[in-house]
N, C-alpha and C. Protein backbone atom coordinates (compact mmCIF):
# COMPACT_ATOMS: atom_id res chain seq x y z
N UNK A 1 -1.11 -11.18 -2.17
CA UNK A 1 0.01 -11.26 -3.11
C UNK A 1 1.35 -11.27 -2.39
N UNK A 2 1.81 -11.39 -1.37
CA UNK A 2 2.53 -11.86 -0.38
C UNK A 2 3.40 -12.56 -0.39
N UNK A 3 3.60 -13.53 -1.30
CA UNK A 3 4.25 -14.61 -1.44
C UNK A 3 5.69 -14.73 -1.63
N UNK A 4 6.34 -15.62 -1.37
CA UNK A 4 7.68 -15.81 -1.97
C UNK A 4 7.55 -15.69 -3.45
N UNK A 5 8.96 -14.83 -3.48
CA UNK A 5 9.22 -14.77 -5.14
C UNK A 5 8.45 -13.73 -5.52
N UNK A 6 7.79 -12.80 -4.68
CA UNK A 6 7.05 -11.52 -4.91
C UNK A 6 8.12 -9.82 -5.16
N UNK A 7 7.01 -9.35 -5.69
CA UNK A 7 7.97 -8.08 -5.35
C UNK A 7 7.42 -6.80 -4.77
N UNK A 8 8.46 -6.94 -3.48
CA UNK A 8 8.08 -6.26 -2.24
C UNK A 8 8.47 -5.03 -2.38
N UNK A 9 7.63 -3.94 -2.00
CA UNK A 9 7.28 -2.26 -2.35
C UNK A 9 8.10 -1.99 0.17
N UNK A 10 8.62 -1.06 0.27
CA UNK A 10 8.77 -1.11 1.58
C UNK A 10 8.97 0.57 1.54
N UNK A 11 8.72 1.09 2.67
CA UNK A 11 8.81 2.63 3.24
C UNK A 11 8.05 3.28 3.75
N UNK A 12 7.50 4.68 3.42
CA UNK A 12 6.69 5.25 3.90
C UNK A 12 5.23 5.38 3.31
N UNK A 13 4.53 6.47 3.66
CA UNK A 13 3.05 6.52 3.01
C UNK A 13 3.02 7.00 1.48
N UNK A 14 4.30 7.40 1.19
CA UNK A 14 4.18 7.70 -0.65
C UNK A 14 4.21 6.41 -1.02
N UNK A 15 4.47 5.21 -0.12
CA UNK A 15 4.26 3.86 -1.24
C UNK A 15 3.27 3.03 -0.47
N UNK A 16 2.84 3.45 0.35
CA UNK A 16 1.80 2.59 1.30
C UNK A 16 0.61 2.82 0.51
N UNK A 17 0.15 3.89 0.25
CA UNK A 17 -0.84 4.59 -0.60
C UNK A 17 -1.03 4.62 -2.22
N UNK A 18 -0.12 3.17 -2.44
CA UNK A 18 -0.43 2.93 -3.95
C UNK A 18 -0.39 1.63 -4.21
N UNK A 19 -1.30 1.59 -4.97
CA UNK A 19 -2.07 -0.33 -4.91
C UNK A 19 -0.93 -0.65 -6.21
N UNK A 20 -0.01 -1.38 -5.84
CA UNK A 20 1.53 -1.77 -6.32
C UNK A 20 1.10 -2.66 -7.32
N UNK A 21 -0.30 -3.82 -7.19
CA UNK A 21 -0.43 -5.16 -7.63
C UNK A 21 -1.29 -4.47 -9.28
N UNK A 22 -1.61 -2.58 -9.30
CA UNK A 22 -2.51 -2.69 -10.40
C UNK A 22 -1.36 -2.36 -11.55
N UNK A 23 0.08 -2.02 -11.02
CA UNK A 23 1.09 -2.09 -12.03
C UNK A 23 1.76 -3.34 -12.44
N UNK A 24 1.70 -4.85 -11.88
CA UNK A 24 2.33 -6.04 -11.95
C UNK A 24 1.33 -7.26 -12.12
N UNK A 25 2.05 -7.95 -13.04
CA UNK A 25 1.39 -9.00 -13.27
C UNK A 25 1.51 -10.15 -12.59
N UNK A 26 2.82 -9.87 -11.98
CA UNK A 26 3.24 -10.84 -11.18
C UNK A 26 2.77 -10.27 -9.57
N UNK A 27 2.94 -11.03 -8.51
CA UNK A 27 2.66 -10.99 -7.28
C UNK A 27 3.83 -9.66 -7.21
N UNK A 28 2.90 -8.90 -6.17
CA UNK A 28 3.58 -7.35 -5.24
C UNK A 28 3.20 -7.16 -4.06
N UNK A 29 3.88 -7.18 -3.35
CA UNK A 29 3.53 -6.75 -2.14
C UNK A 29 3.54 -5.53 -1.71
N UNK A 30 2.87 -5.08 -0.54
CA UNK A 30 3.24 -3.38 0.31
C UNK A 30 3.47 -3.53 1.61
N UNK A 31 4.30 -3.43 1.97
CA UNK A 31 4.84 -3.86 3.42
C UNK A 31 4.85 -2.38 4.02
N UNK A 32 4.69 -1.20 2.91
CA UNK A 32 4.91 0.11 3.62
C UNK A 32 4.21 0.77 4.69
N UNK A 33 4.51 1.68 5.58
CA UNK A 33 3.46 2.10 6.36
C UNK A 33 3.40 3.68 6.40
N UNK A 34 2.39 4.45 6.62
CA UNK A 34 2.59 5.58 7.24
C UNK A 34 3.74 6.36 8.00
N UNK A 35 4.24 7.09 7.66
CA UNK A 35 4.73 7.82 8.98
C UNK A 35 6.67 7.51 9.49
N UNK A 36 6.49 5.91 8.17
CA UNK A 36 7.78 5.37 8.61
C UNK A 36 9.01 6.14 8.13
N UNK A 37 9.75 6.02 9.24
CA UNK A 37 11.66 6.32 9.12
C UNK A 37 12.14 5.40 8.77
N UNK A 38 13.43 5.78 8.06
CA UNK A 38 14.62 4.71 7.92
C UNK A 38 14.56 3.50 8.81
N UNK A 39 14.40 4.77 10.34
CA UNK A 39 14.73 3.19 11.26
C UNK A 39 13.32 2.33 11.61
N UNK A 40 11.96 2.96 11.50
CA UNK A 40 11.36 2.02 11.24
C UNK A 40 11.42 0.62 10.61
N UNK A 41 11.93 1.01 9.24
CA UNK A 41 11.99 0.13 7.91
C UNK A 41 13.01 -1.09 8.64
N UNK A 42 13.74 -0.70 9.17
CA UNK A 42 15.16 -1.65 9.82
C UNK A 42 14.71 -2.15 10.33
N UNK A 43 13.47 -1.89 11.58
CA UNK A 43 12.83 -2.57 12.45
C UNK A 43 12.18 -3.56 12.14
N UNK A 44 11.71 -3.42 10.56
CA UNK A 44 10.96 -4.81 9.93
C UNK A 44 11.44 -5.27 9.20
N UNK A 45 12.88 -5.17 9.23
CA UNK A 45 14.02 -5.96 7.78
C UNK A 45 13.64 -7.60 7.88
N UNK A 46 13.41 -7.91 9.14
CA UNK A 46 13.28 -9.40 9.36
C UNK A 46 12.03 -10.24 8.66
N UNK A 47 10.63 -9.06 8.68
CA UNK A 47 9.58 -9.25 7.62
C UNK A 47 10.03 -9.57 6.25
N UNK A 48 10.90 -9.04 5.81
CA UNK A 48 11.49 -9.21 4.14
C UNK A 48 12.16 -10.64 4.55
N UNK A 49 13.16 -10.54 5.58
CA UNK A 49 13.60 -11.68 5.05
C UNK A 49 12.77 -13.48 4.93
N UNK A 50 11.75 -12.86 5.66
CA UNK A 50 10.50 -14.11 5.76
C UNK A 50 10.22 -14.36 4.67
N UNK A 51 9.89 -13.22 4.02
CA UNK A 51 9.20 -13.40 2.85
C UNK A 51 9.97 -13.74 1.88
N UNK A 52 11.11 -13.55 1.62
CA UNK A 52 11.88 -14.10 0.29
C UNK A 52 11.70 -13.58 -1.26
N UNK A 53 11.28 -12.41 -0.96
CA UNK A 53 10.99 -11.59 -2.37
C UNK A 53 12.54 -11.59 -3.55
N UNK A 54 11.37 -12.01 -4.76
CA UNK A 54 12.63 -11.67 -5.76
C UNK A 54 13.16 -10.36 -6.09
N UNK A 55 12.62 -9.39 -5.31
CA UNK A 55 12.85 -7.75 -5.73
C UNK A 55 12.46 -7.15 -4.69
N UNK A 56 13.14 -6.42 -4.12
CA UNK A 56 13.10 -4.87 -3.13
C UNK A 56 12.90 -3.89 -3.82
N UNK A 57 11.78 -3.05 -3.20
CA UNK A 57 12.04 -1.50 -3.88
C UNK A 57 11.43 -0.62 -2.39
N UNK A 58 12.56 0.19 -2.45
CA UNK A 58 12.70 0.96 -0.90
C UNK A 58 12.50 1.91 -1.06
N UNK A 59 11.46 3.13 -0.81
CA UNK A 59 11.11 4.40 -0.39
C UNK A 59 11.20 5.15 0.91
N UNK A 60 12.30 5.66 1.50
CA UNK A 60 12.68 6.09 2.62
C UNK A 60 13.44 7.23 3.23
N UNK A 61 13.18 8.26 4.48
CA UNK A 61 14.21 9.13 4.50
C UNK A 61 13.44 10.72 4.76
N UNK A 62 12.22 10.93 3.92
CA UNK A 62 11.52 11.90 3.85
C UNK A 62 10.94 12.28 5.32
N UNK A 63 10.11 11.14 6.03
CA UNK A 63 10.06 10.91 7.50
C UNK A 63 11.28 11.34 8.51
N UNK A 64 12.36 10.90 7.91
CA UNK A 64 13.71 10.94 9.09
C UNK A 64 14.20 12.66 8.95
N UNK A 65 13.80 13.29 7.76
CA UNK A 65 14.15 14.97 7.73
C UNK A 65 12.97 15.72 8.88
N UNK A 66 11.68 14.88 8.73
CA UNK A 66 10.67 15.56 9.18
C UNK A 66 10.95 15.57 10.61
N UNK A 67 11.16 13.92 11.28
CA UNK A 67 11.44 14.14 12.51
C UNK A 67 12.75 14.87 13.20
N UNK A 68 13.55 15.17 12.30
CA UNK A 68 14.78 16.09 12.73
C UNK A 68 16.33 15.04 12.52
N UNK A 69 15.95 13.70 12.19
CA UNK A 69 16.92 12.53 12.78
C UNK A 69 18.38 13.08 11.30
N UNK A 70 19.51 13.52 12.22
CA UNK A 70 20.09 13.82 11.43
C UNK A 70 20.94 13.13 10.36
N UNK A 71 21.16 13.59 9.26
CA UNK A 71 21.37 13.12 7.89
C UNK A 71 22.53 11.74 8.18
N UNK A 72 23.93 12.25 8.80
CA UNK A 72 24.59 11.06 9.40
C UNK A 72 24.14 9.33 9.63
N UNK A 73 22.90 9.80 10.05
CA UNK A 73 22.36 9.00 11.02
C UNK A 73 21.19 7.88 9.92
N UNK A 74 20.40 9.02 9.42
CA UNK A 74 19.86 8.86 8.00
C UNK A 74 20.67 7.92 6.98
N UNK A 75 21.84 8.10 6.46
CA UNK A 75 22.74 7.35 5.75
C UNK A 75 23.23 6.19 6.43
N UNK A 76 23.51 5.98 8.00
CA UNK A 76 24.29 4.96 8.44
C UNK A 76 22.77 3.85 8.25
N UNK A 77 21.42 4.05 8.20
CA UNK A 77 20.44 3.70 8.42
C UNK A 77 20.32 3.05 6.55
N UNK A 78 20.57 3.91 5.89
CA UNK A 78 20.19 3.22 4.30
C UNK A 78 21.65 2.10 4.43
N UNK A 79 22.62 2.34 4.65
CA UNK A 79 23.64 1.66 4.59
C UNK A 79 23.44 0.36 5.61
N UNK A 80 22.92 0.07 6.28
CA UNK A 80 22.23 -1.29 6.91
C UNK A 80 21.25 -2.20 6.68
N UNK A 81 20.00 -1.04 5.92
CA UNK A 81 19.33 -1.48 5.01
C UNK A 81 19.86 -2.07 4.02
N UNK A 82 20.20 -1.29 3.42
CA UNK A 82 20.47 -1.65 1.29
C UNK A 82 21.63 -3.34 1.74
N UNK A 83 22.42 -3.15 2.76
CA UNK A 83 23.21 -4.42 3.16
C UNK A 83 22.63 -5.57 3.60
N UNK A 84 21.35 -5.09 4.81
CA UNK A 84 20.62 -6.54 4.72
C UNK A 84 19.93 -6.76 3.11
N UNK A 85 19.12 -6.25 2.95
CA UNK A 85 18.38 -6.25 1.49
C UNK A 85 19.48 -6.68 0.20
N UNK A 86 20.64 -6.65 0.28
CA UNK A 86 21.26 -7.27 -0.79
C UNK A 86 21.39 -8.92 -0.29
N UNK A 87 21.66 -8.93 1.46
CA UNK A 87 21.99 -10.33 1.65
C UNK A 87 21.02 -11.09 1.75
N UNK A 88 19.76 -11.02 1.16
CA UNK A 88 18.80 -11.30 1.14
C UNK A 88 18.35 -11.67 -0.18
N UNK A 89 18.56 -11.04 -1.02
CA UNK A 89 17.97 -10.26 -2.54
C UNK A 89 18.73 -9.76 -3.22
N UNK A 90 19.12 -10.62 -4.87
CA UNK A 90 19.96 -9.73 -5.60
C UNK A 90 19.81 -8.59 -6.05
N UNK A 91 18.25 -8.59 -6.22
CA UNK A 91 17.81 -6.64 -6.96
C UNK A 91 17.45 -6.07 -5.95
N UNK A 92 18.12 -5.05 -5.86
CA UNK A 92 17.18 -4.60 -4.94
C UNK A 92 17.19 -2.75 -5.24
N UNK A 93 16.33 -2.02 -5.23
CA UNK A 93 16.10 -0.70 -5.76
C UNK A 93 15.49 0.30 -4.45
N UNK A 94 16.56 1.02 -4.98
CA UNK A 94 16.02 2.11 -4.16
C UNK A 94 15.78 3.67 -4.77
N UNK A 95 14.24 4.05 -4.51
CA UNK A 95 13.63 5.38 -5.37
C UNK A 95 14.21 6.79 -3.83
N UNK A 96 14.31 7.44 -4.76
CA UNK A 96 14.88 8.90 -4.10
C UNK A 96 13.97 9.06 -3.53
N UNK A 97 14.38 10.11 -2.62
CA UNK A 97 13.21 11.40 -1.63
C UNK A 97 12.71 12.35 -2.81
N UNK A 98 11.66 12.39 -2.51
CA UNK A 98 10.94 13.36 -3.64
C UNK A 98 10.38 14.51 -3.26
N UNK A 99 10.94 15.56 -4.14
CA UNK A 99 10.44 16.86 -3.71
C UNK A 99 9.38 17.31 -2.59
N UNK A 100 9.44 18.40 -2.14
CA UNK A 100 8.41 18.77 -1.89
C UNK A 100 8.12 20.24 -1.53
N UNK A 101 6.96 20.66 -1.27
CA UNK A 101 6.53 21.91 -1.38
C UNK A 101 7.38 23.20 -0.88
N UNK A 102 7.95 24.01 -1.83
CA UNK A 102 8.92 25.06 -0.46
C UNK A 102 8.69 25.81 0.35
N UNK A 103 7.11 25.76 0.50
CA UNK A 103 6.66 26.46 1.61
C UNK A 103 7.14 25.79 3.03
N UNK A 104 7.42 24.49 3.43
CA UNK A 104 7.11 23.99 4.11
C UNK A 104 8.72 24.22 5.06
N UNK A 105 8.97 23.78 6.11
CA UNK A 105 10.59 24.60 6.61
C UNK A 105 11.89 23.17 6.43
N UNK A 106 11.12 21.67 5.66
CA UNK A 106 12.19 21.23 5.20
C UNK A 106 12.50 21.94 3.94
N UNK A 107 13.54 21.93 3.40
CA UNK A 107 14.79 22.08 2.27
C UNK A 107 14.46 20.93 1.71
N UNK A 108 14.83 21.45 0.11
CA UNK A 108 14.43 20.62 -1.08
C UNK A 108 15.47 20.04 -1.29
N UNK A 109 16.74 21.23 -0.99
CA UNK A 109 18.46 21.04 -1.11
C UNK A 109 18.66 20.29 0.36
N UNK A 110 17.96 20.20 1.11
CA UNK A 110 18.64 18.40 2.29
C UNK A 110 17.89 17.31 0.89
N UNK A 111 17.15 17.09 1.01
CA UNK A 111 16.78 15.66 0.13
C UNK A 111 17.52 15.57 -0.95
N UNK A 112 18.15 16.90 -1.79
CA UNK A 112 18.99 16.28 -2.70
C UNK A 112 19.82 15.71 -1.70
N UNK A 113 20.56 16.13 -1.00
CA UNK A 113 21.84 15.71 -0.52
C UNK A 113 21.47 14.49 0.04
N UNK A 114 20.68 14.67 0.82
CA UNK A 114 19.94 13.15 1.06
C UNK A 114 20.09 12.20 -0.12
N UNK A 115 19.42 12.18 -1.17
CA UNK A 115 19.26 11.35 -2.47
C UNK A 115 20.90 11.31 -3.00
N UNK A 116 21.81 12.49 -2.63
CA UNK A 116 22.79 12.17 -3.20
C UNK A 116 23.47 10.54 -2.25
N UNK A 117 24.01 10.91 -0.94
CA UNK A 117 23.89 9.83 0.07
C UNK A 117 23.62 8.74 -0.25
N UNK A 118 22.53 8.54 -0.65
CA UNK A 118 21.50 7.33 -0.87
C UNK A 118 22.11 6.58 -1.85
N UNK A 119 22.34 7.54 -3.30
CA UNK A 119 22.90 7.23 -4.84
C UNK A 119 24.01 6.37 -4.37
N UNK A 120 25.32 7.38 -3.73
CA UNK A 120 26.56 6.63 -3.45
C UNK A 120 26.32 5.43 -2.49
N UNK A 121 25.23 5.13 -1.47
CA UNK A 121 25.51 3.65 -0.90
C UNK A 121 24.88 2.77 -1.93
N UNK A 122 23.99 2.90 -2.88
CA UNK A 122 23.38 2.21 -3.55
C UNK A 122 24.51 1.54 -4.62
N UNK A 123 25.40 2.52 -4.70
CA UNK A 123 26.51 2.27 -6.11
C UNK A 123 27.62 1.44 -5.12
N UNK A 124 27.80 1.82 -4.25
CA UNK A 124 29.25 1.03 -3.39
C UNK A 124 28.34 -0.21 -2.91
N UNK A 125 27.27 -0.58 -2.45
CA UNK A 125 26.51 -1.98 -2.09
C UNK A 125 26.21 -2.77 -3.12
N UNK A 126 25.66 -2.33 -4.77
CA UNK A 126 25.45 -2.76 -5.74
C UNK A 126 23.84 -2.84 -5.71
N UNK A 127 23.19 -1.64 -5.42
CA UNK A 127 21.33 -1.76 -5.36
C UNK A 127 21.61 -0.88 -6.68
N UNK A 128 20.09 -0.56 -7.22
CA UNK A 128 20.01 0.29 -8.43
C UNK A 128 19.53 1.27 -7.68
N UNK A 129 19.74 2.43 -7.88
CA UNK A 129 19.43 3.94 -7.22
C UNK A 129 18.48 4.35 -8.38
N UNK A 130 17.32 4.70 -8.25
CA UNK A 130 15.98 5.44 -9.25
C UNK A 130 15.80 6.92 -8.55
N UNK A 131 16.57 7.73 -9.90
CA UNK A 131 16.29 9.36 -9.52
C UNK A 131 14.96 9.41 -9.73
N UNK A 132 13.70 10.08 -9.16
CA UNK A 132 12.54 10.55 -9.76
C UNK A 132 12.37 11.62 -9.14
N UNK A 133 13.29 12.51 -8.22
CA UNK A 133 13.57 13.48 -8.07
C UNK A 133 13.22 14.50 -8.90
N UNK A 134 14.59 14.75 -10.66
CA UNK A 134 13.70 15.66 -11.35
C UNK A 134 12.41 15.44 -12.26
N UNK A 135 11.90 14.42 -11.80
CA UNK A 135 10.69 14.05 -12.83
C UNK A 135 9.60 14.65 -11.90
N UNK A 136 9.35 15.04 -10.71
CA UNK A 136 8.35 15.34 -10.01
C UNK A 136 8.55 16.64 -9.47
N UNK A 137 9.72 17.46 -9.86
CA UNK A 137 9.84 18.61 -8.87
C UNK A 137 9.39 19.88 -10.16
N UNK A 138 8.90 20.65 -9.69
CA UNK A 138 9.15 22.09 -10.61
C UNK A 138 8.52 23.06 -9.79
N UNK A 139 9.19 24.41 -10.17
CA UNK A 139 9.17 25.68 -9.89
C UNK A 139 9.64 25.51 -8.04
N UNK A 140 10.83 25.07 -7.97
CA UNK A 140 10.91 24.73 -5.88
C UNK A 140 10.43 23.47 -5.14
N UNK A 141 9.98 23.10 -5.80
CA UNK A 141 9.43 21.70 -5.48
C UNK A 141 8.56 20.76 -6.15
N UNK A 142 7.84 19.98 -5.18
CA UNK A 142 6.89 19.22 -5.80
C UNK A 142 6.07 19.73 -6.69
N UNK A 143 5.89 19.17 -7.97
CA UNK A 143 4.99 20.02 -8.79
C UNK A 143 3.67 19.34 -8.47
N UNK A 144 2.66 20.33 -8.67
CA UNK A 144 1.55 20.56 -8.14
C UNK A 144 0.49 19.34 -8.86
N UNK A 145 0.84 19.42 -9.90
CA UNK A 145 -0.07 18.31 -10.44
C UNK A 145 0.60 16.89 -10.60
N UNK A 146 0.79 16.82 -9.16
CA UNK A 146 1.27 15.14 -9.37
C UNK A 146 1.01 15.08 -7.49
N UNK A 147 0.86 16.21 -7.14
CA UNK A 147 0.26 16.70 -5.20
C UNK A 147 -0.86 16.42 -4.97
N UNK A 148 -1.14 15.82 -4.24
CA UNK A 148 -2.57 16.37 -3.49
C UNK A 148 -2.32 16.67 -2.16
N UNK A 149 -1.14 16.99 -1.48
CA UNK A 149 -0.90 17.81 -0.36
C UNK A 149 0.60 18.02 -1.03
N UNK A 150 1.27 18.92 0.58
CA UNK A 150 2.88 19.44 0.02
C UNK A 150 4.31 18.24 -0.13
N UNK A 151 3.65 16.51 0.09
CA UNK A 151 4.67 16.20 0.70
C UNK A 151 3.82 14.79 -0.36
N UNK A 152 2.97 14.65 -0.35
CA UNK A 152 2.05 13.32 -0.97
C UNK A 152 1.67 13.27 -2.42
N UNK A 153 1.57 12.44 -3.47
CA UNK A 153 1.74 12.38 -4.65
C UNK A 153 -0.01 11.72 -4.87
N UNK A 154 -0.02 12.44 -5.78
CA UNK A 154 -2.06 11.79 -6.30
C UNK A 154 -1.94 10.85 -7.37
N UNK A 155 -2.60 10.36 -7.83
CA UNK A 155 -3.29 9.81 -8.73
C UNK A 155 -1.92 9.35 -10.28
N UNK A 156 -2.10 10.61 -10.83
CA UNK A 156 -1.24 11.07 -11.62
C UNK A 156 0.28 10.96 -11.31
N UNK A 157 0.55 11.73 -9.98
CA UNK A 157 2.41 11.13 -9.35
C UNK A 157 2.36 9.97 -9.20
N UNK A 158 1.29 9.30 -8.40
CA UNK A 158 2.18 7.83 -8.58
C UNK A 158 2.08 6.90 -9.77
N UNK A 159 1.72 7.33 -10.79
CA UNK A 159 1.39 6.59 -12.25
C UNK A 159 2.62 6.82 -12.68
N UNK A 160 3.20 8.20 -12.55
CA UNK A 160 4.53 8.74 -12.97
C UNK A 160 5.83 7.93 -12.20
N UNK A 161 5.80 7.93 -11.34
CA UNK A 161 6.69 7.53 -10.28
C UNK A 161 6.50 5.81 -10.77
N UNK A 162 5.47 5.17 -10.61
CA UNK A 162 5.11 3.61 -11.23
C UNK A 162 6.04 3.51 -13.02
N UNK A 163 5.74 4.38 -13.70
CA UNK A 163 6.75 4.36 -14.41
C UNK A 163 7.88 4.33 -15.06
N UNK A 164 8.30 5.49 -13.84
CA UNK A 164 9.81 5.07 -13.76
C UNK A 164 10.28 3.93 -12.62
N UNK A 165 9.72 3.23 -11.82
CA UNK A 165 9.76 2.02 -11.69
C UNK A 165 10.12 0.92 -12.68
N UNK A 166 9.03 0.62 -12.89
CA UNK A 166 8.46 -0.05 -14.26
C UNK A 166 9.85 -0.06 -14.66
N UNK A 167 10.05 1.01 -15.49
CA UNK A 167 11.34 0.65 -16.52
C UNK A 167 12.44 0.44 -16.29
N UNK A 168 12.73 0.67 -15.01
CA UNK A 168 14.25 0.15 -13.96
C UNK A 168 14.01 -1.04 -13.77
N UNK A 169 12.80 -1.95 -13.43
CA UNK A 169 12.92 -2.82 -13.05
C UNK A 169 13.03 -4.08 -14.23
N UNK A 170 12.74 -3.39 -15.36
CA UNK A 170 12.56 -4.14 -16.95
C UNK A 170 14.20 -4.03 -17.13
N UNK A 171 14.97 -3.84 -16.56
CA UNK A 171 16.89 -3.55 -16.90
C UNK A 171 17.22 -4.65 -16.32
């Protein structure tokens, strides 16, 4: 499903790990991978532009807290992105960092601020910014029945998360 005029899913393993094509009728792609950073994603901006997708949707950032890469650095990184991806592509969407467990020693309060970051380049570049932030978090974080680890979404989260997709991308 690859094709020009597709719509391309890009980021880390919260979108690598969800079969994109059983929500679309039209062609979807997953270009996402495991493990990826911001600057991964940059590293394969040139893949998108091969492809010629009528729609971006970018999941990114959660990776770049884990490896330590600081927030600065994090933002100058969406802000190169969301700029190639517009000169490329008029829609182009980008879904927040999504909660996660507070046991764990990232902060729930960096990813807001993170997601805040994200919101304002999305609004000054002209991408659509998708909170699903409070749709997945409760009691400190990720709520549990949408987890199947502290950081990864099951079955149920990404049906949720596909939803609020879905209806951003119907605007």
């Amino acid at each position: 499903s690859c094709i020009a005029g597709c719509i391309a899913f890009e980021g880390d393993s919260n979108m690598e790990l969800i079969n994109f094509q059983e929500y679309f009728t039209e062609p979807a792609c997953n270009y996402a991978h495991r493990g990826s950073t911001t600057g991964d994603v940059l590293s394969r901006k040139e893949k998108m532009r091969a492809l010629r997708p009528s729609v971006i949707v970018l999941l990114a950032g959660g990776n770049d807290i884990v490896q330590s890469v600081p927030e600065d650095m994090i933002a100058a990184n969406y802000e190169e992105l969301i700029g190639f991806y517009k000169s490329i592509c008029d829609r182009v969407y980008c879904i927040s960092n999504l909660p996660i467990n507070p046991k764990l020693h990232i902060k729930n309060s960096t990813m807001v601020s993170l997601n805040r970051r994200l919101e304002n380049t999305c609004r000054r570049l002209g991408a659509a910014y998708i909170n699903v932030f409070p749709s997945l978090y409760q009691n400190g974080g990720l709520n549990p029945a949408y987890a199947i680890d502290p950081v990864h979404l099951n079955r149920a989260g990404q049906e949720l998360l596909m939803e609020i997709v879905k209806n951003h991308l119907a605007h």
